[in-house]
C-alpha atoms as a PDB file:
ATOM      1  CA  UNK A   1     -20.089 209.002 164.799  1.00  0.00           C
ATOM      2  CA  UNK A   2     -17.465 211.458 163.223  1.00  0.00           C
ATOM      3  CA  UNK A   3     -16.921 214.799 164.455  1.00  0.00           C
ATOM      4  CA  UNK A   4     -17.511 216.020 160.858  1.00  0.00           C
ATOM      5  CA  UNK A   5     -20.816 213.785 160.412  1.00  0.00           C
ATOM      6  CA  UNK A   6     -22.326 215.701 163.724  1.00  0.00           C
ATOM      7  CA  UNK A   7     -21.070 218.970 162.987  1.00  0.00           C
ATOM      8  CA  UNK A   8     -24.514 219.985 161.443  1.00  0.00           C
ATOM      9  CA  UNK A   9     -27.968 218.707 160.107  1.00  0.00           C
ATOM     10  CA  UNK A  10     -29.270 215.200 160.714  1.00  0.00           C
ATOM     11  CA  UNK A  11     -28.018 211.661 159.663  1.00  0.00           C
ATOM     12  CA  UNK A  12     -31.178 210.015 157.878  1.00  0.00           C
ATOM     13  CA  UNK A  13     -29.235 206.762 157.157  1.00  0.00           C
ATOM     14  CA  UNK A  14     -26.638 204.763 158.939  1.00  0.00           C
ATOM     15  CA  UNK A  15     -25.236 201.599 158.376  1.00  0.00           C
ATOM     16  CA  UNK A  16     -22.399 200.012 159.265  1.00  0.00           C
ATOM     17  CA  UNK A  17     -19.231 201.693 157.032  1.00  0.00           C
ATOM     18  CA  UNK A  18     -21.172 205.234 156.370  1.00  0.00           C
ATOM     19  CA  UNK A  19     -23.957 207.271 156.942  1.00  0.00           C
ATOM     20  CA  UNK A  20     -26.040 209.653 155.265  1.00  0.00           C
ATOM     21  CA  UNK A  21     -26.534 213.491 156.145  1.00  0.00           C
ATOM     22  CA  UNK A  22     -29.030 215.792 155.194  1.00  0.00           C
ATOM     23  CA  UNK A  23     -27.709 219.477 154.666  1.00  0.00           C
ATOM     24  CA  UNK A  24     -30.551 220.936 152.781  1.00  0.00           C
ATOM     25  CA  UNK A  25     -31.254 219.826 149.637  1.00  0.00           C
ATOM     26  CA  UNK A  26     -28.086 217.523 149.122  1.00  0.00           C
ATOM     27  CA  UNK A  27     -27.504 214.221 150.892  1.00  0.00           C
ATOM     28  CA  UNK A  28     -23.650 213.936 152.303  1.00  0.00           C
ATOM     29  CA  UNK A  29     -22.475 210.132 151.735  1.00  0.00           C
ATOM     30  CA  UNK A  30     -20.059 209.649 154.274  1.00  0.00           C
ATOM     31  CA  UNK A  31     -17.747 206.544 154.048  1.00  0.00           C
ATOM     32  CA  UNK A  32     -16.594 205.865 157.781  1.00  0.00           C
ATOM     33  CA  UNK A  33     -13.658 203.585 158.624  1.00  0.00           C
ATOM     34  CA  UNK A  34     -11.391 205.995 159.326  1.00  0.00           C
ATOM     35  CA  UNK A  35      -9.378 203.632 161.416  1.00  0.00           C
ATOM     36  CA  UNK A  36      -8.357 201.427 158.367  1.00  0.00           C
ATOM     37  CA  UNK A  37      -8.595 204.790 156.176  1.00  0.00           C
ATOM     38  CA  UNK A  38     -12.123 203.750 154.774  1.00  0.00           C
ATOM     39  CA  UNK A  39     -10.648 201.048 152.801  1.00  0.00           C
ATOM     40  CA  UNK A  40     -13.699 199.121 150.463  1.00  0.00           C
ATOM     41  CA  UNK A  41     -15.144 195.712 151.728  1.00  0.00           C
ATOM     42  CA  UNK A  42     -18.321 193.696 150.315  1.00  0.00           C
ATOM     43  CA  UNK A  43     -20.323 195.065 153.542  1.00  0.00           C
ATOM     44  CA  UNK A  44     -19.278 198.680 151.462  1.00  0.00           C
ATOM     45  CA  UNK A  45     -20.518 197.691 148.494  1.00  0.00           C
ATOM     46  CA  UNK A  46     -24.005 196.546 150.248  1.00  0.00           C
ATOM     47  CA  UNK A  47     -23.728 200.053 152.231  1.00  0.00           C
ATOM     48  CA  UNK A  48     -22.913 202.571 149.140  1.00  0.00           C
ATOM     49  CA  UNK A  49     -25.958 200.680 147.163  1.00  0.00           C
ATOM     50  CA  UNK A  50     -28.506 201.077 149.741  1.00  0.00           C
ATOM     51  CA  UNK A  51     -26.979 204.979 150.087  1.00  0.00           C
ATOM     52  CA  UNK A  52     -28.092 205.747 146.665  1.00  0.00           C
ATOM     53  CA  UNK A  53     -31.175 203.412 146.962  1.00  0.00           C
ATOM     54  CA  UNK A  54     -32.359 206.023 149.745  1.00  0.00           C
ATOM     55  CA  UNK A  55     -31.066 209.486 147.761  1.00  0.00           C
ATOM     56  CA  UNK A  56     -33.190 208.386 144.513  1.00  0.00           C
ATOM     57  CA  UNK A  57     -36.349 207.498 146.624  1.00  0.00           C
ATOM     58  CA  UNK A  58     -36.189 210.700 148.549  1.00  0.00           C
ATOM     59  CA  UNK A  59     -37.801 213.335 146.332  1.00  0.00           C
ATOM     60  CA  UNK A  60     -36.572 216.032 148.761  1.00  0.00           C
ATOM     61  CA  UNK A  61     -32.648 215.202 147.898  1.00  0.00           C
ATOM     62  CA  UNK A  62     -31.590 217.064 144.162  1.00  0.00           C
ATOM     63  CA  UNK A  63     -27.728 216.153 144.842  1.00  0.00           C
ATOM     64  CA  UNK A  64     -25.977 213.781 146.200  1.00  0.00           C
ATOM     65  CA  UNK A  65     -22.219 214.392 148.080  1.00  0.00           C
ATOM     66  CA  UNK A  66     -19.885 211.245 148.516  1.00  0.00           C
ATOM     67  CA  UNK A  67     -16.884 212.006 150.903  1.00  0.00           C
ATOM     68  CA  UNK A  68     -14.732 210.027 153.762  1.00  0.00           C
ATOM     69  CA  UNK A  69     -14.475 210.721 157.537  1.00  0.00           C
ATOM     70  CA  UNK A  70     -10.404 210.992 158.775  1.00  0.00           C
ATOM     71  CA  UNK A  71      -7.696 211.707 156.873  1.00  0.00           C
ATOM     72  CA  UNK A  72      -7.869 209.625 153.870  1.00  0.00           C
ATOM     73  CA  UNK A  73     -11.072 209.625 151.106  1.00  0.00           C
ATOM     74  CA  UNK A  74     -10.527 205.599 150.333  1.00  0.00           C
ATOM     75  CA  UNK A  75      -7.426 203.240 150.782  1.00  0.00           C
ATOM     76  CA  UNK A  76      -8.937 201.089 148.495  1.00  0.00           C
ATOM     77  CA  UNK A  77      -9.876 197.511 149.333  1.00  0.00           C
ATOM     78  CA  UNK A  78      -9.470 196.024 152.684  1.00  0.00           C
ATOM     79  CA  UNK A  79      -6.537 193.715 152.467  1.00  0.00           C
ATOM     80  CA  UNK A  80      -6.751 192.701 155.813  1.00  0.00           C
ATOM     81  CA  UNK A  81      -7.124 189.270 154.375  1.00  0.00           C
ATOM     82  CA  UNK A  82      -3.833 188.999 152.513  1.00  0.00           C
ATOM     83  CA  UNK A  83      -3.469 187.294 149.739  1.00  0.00           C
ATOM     84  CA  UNK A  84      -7.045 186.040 149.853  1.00  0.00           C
ATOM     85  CA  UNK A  85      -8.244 189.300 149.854  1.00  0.00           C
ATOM     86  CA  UNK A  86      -9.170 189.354 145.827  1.00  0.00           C
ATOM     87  CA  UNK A  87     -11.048 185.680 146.189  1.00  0.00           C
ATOM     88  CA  UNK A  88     -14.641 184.986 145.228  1.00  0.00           C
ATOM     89  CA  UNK A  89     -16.655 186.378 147.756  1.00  0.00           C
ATOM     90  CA  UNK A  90     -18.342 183.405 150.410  1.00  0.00           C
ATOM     91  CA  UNK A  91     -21.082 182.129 149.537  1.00  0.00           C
ATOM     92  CA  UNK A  92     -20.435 182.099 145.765  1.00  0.00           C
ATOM     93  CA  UNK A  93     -20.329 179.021 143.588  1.00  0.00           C
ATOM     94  CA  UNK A  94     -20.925 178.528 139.664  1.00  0.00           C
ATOM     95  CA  UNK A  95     -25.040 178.705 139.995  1.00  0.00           C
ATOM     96  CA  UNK A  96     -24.793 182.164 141.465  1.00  0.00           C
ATOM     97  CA  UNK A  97     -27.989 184.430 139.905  1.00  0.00           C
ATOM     98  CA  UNK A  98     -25.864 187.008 140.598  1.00  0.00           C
ATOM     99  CA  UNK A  99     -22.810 185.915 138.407  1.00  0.00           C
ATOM    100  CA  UNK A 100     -21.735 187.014 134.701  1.00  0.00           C
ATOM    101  CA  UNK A 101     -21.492 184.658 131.664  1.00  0.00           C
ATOM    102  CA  UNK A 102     -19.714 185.246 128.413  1.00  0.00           C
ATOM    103  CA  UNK A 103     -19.659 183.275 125.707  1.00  0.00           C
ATOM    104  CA  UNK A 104     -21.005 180.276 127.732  1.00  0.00           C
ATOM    105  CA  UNK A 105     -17.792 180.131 129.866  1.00  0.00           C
ATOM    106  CA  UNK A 106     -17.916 179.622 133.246  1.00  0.00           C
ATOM    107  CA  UNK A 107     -19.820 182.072 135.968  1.00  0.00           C
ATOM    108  CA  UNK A 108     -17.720 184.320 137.741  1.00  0.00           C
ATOM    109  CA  UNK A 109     -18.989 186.534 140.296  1.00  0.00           C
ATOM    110  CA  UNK A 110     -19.343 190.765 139.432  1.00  0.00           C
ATOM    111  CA  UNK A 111     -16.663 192.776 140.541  1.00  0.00           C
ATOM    112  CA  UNK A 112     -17.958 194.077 143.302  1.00  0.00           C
ATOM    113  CA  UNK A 113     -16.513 197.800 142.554  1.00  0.00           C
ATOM    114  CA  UNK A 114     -18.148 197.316 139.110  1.00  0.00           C
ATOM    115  CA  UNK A 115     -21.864 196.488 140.882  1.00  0.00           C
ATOM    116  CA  UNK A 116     -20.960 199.777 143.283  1.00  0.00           C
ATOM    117  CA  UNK A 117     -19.944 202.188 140.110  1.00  0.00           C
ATOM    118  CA  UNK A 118     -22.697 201.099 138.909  1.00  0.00           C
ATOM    119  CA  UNK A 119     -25.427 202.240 141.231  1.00  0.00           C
ATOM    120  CA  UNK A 120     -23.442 205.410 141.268  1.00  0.00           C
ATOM    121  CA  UNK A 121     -23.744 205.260 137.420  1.00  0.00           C
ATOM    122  CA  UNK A 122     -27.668 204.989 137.704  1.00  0.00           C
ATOM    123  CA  UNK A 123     -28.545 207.677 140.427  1.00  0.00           C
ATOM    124  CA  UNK A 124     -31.177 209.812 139.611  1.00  0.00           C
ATOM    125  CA  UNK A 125     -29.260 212.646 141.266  1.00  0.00           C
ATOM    126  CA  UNK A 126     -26.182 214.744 140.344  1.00  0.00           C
ATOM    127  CA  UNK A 127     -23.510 213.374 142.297  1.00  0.00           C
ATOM    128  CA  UNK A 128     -19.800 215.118 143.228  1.00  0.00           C
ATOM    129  CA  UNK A 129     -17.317 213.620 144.853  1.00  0.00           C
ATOM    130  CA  UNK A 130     -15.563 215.385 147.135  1.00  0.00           C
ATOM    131  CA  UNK A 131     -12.197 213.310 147.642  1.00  0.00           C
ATOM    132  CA  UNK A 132     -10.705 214.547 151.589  1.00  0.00           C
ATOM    133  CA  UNK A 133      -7.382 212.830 151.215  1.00  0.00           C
ATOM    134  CA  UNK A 134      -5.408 209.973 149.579  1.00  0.00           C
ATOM    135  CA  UNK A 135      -8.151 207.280 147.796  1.00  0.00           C
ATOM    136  CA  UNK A 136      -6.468 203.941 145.828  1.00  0.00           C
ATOM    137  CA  UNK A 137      -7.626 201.255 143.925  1.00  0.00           C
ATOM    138  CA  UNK A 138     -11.809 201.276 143.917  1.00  0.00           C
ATOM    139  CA  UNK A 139     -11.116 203.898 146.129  1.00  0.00           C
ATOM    140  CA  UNK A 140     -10.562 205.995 143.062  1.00  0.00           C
ATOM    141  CA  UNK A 141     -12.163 204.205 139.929  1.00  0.00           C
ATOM    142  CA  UNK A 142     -15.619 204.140 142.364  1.00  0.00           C
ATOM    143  CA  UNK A 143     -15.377 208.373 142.165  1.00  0.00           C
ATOM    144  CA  UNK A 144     -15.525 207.804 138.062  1.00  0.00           C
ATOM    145  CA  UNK A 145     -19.304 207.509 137.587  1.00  0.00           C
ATOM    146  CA  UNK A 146     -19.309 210.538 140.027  1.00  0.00           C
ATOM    147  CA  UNK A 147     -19.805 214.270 137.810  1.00  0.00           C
ATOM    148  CA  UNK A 148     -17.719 216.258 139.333  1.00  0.00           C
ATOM    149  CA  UNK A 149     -14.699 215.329 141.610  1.00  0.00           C
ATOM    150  CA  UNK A 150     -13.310 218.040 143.766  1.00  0.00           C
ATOM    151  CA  UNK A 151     -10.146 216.746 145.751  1.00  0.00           C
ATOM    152  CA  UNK A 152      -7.721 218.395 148.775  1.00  0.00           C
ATOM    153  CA  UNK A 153      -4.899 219.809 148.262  1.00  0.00           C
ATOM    154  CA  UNK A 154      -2.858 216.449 149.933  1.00  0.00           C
ATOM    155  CA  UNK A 155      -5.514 214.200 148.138  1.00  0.00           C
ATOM    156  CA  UNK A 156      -3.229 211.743 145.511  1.00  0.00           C
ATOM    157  CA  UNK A 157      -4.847 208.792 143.609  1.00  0.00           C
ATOM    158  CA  UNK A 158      -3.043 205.379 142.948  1.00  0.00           C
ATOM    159  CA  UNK A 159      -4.441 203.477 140.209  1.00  0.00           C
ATOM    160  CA  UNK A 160      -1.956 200.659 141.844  1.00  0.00           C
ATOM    161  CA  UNK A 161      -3.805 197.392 140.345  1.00  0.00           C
ATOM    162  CA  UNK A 162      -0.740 196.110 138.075  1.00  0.00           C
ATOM    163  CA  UNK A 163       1.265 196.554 141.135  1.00  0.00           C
ATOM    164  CA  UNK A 164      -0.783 194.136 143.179  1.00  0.00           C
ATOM    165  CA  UNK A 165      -1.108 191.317 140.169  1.00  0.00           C
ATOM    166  CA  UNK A 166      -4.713 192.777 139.505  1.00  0.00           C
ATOM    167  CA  UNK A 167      -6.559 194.776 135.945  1.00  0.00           C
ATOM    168  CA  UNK A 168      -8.394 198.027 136.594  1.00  0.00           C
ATOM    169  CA  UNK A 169     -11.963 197.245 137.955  1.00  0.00           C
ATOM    170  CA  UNK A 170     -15.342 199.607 138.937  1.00  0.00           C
ATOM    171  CA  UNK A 171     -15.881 199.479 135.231  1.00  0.00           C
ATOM    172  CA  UNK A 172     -13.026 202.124 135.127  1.00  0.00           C
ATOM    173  CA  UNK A 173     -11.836 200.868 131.535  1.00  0.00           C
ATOM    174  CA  UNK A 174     -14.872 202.452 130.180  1.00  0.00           C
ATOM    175  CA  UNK A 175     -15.052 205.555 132.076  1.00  0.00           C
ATOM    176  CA  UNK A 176     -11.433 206.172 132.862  1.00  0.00           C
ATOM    177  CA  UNK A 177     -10.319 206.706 129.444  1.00  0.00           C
ATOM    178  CA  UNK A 178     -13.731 209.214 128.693  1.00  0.00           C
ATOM    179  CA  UNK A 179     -12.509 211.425 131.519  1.00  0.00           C
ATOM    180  CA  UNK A 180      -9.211 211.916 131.026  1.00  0.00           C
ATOM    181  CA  UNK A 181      -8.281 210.401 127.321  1.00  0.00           C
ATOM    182  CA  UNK A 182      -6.885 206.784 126.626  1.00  0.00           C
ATOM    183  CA  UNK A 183      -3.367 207.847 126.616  1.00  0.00           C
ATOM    184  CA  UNK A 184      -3.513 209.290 129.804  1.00  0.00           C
ATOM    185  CA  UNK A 185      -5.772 206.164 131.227  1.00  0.00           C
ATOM    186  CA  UNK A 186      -3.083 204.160 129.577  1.00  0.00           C
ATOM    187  CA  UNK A 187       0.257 205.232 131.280  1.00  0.00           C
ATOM    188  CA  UNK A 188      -1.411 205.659 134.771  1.00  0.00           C
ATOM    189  CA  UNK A 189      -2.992 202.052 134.785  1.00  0.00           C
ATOM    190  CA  UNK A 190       0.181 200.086 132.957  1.00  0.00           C
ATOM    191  CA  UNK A 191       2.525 201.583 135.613  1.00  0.00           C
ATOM    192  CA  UNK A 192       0.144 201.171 138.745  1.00  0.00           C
ATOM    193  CA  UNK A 193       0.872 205.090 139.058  1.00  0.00           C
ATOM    194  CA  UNK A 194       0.122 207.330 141.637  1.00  0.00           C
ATOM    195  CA  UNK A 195      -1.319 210.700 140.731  1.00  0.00           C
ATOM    196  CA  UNK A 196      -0.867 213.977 142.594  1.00  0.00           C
ATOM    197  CA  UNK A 197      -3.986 216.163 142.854  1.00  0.00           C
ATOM    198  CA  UNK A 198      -2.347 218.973 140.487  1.00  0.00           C
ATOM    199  CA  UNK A 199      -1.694 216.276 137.406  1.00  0.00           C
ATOM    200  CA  UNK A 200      -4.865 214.742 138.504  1.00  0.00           C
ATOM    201  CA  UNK A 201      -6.441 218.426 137.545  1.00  0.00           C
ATOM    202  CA  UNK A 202      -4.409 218.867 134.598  1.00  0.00           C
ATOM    203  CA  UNK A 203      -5.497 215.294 132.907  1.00  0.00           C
ATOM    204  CA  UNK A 204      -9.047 216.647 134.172  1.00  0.00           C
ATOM    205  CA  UNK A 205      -9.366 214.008 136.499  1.00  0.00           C
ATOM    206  CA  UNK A 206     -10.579 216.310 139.170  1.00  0.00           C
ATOM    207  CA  UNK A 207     -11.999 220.122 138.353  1.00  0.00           C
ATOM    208  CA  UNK A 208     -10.882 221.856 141.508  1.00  0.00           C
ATOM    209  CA  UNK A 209      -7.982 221.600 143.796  1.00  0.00           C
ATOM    210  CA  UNK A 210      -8.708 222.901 147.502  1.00  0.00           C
ATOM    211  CA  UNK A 211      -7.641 223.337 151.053  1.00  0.00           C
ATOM    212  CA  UNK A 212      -8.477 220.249 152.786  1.00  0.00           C
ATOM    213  CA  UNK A 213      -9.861 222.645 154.913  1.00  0.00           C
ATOM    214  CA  UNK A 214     -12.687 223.426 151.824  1.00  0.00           C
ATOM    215  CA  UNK A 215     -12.897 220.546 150.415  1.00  0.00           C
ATOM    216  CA  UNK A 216     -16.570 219.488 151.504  1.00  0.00           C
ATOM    217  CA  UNK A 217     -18.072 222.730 151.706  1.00  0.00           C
ATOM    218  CA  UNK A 218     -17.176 223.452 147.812  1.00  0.00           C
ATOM    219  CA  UNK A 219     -18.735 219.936 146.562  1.00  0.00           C
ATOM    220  CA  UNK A 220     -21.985 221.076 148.814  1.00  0.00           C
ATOM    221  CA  UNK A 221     -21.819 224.496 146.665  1.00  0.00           C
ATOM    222  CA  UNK A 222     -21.158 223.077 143.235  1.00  0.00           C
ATOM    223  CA  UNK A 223     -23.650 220.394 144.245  1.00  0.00           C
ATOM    224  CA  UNK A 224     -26.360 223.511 145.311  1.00  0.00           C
ATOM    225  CA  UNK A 225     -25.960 224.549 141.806  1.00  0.00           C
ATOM    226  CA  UNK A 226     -27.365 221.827 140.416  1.00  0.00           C
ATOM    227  CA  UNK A 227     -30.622 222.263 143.026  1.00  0.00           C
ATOM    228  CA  UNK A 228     -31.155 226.005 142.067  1.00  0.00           C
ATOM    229  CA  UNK A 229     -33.772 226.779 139.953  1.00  0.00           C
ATOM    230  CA  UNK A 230     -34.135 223.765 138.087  1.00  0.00           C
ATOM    231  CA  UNK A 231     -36.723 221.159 137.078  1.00  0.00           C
ATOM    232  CA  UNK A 232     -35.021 217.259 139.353  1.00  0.00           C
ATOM    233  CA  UNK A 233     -36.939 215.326 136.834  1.00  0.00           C
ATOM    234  CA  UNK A 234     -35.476 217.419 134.049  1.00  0.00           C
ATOM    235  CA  UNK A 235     -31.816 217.042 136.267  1.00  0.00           C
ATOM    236  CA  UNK A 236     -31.949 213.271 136.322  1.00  0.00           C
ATOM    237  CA  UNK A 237     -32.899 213.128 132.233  1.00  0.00           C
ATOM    238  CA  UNK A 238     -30.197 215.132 131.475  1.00  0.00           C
ATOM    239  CA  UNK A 239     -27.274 213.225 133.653  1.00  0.00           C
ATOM    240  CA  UNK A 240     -28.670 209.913 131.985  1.00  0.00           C
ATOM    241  CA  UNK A 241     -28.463 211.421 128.836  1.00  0.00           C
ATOM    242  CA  UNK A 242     -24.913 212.948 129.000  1.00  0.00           C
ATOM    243  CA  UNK A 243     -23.608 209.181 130.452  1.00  0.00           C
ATOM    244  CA  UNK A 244     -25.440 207.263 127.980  1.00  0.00           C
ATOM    245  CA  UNK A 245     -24.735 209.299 124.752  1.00  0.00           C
ATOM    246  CA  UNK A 246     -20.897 208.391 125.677  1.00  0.00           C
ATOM    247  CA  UNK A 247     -21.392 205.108 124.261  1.00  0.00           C
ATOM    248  CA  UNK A 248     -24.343 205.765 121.158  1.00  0.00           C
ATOM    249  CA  UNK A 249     -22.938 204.833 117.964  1.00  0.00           C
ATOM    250  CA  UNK A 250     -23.806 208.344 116.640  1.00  0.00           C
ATOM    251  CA  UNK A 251     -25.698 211.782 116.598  1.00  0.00           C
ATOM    252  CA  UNK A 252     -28.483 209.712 115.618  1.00  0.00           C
ATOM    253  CA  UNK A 253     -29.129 207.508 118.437  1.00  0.00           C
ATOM    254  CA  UNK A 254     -28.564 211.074 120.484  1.00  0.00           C
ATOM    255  CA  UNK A 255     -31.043 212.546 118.302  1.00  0.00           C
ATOM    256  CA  UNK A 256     -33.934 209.618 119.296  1.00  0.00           C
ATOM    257  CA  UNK A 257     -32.976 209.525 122.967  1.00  0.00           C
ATOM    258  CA  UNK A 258     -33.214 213.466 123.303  1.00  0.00           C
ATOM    259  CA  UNK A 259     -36.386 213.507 121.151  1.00  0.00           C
ATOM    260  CA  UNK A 260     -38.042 211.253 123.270  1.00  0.00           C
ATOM    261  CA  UNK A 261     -37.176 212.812 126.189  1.00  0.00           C
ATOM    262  CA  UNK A 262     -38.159 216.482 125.288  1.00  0.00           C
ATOM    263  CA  UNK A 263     -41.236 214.688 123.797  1.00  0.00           C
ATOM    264  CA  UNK A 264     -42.639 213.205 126.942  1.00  0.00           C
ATOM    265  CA  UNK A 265     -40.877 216.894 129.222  1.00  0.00           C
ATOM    266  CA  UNK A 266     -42.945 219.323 126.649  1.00  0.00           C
ATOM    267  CA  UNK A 267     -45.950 218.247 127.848  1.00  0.00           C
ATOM    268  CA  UNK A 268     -45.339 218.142 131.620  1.00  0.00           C
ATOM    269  CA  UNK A 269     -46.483 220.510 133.826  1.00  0.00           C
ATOM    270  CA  UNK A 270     -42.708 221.754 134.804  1.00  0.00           C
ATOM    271  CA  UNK A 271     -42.068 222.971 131.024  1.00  0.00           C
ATOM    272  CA  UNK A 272     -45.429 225.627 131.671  1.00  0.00           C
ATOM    273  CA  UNK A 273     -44.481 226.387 135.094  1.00  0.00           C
ATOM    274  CA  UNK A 274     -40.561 226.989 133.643  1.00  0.00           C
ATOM    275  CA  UNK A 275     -41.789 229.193 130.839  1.00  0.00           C
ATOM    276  CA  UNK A 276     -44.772 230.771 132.772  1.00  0.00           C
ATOM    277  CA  UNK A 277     -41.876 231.986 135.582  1.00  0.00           C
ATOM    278  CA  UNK A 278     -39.811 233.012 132.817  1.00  0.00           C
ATOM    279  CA  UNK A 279     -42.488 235.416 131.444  1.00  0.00           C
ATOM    280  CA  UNK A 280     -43.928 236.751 135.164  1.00  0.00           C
ATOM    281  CA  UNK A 281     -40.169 237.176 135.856  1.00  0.00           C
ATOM    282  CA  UNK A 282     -40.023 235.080 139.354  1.00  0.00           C
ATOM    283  CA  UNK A 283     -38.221 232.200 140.368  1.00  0.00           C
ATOM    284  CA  UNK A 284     -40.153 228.330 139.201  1.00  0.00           C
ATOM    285  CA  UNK A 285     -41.572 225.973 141.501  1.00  0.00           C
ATOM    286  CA  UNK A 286     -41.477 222.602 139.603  1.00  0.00           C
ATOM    287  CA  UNK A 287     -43.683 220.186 141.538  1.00  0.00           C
ATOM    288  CA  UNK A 288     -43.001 217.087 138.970  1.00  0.00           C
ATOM    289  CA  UNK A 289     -40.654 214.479 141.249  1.00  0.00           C
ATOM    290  CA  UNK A 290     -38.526 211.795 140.466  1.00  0.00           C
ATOM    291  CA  UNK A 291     -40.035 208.725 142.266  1.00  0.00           C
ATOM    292  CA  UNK A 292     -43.092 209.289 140.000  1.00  0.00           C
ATOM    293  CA  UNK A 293     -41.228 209.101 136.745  1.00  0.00           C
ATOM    294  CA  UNK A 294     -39.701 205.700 136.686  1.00  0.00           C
ATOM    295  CA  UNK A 295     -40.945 205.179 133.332  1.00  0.00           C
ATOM    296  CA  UNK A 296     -38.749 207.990 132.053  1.00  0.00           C
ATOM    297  CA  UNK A 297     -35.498 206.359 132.746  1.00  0.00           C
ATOM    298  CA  UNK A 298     -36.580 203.005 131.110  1.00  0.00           C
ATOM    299  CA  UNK A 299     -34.172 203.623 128.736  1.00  0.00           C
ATOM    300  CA  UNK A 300     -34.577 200.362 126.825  1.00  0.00           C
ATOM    301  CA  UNK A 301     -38.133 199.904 126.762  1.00  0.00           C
END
């Protein structure tokens, strides 16, 4: 293990390209393959789900940290491989369960950066990202699902997939454009750019710039924040929310997803405990958890 993954508190998880560390009341994702700068492979993919798997089942984790052990966050994908690198992954052929279908065209397998920012998409708790160094390809667009992205002061991100013969991937033409605008989206991913941290914060890519130095003890703070004083089952509601309103079709289908959601949260037992510590003027204890509200986040049930 890492120096920085045994500097304090205990690994809970470990597979083989990260780990996961408890400090307090956030979990600290660590991706470790610092010898080929943490670049993204399937047995990633399989690693980062089964991360967040763990995080949303643990009642006891409110926030989730993703960062990368050495000097780099993510290098992107592995291209050990060379020019094969980008083919389907083994085992697939046109029967795969697994595979997407449009239009009745053939199956092609999910982009496997688009099943990761996915799961990322779905946690049930706050994530930040707290980029350590240089990230590329899925190395970046994998941070997008993440809400809030604090990056070192070296940290640069190549959105480099035109300059390899590739699109954008990690469903990043959907979120890349609602972070930072489609004209900015536009002229990093036509010209395979690479972005330094300070036009990364600019184009709000990132919120914070910091000492490399910093850069993991401010995403545990910021993440803290979203642990103090608040209701997790109210927390995880209102991430989903936020995300999902991004693509309603109007105020209106905000209006129905919020109303449902206050309906079923006014008569929980955290709304009388949040207003009862409000009036006795002491912090809340909210004992609702997340594992016991799937049925909240059926969203289209």
């Amino acid at each position: 293990m890492s120096v920085e993954a045994t500097a304090s508190s205990d690994v809970v998880l470990e597979r083989p390209t990260l780990w996961v560390q408890r400090r307090g009341a956030t979990a600290v994702i660590w991706l470790n393959r610092p010898d080929r700068l943490n670049a993204f492979t399937y047995a990633m993919r399989d690693d980062i789900i089964a991360a967040f798997d763990a995080t949303d089942a643990d009642d006891a984790v409110r926030a989730v940290v993703i960062t990368g052990t050495g000097r780099a966050f993510c290098a992107g994908a592995d291209l050990e491989a060379g020019g094969d690198t980008f083919m389907p992954e083994e085992g697939f052929d046109d029967a795969d369960a697994g595979s997407l279908r449009e239009g009745g065209a053939r199956s092609v397998p999910p982009d496997s950066g688009g099943t990761t920012a996915l799961r990322i998409y779905a946690s049930r708790k706050p994530v930040v990202v707290a980029v350590n160094g240089p990230s590329a390809g899925v190395g970046v667009t994998m941070t997008l699902p993440g809400d809030v992205r604090i990056a070192s002061d070296d940290a640069k991100f190549a959105f480099v997939f035109t300059r390899r013969g590739l699109v954008p991937e990690a469903c990043s033409t959907w979120f890349l454009p609602r972070i930072v605008g489609i004209a900015t989206a536009l002229r990093w991913t036509l010209a395979g750019a690479t972005v330094k941290a300070s036009e990364a914060l600019d184009a709000g890519l990132i919120s914070e710039v910091v000492p490399k130095a910093e850069v993991l003890d401010r995403a545990l703070a910021i993440a803290a924040e979203f642990a103090d004083g608040t209701a997790p089952v109210s927390v995880a509601l209102t991430r989903q929310l936020m995300w999902r309103m991004l693509a309603a079709d109007g105020p209106l289908e905000a209006h129905r997803a919020e109303s449902r959601a206050l309906f079923e949260r006014g008569q929980s037992a955290d709304v009388r405990e949040g207003v009862a510590s409000f009036l006795e003027k002491r912090p809340a204890s909210f004992a609702d958890a997340v594992s016991a509200h799937a049925d909240d986040f059926d969203w289209d049930s």
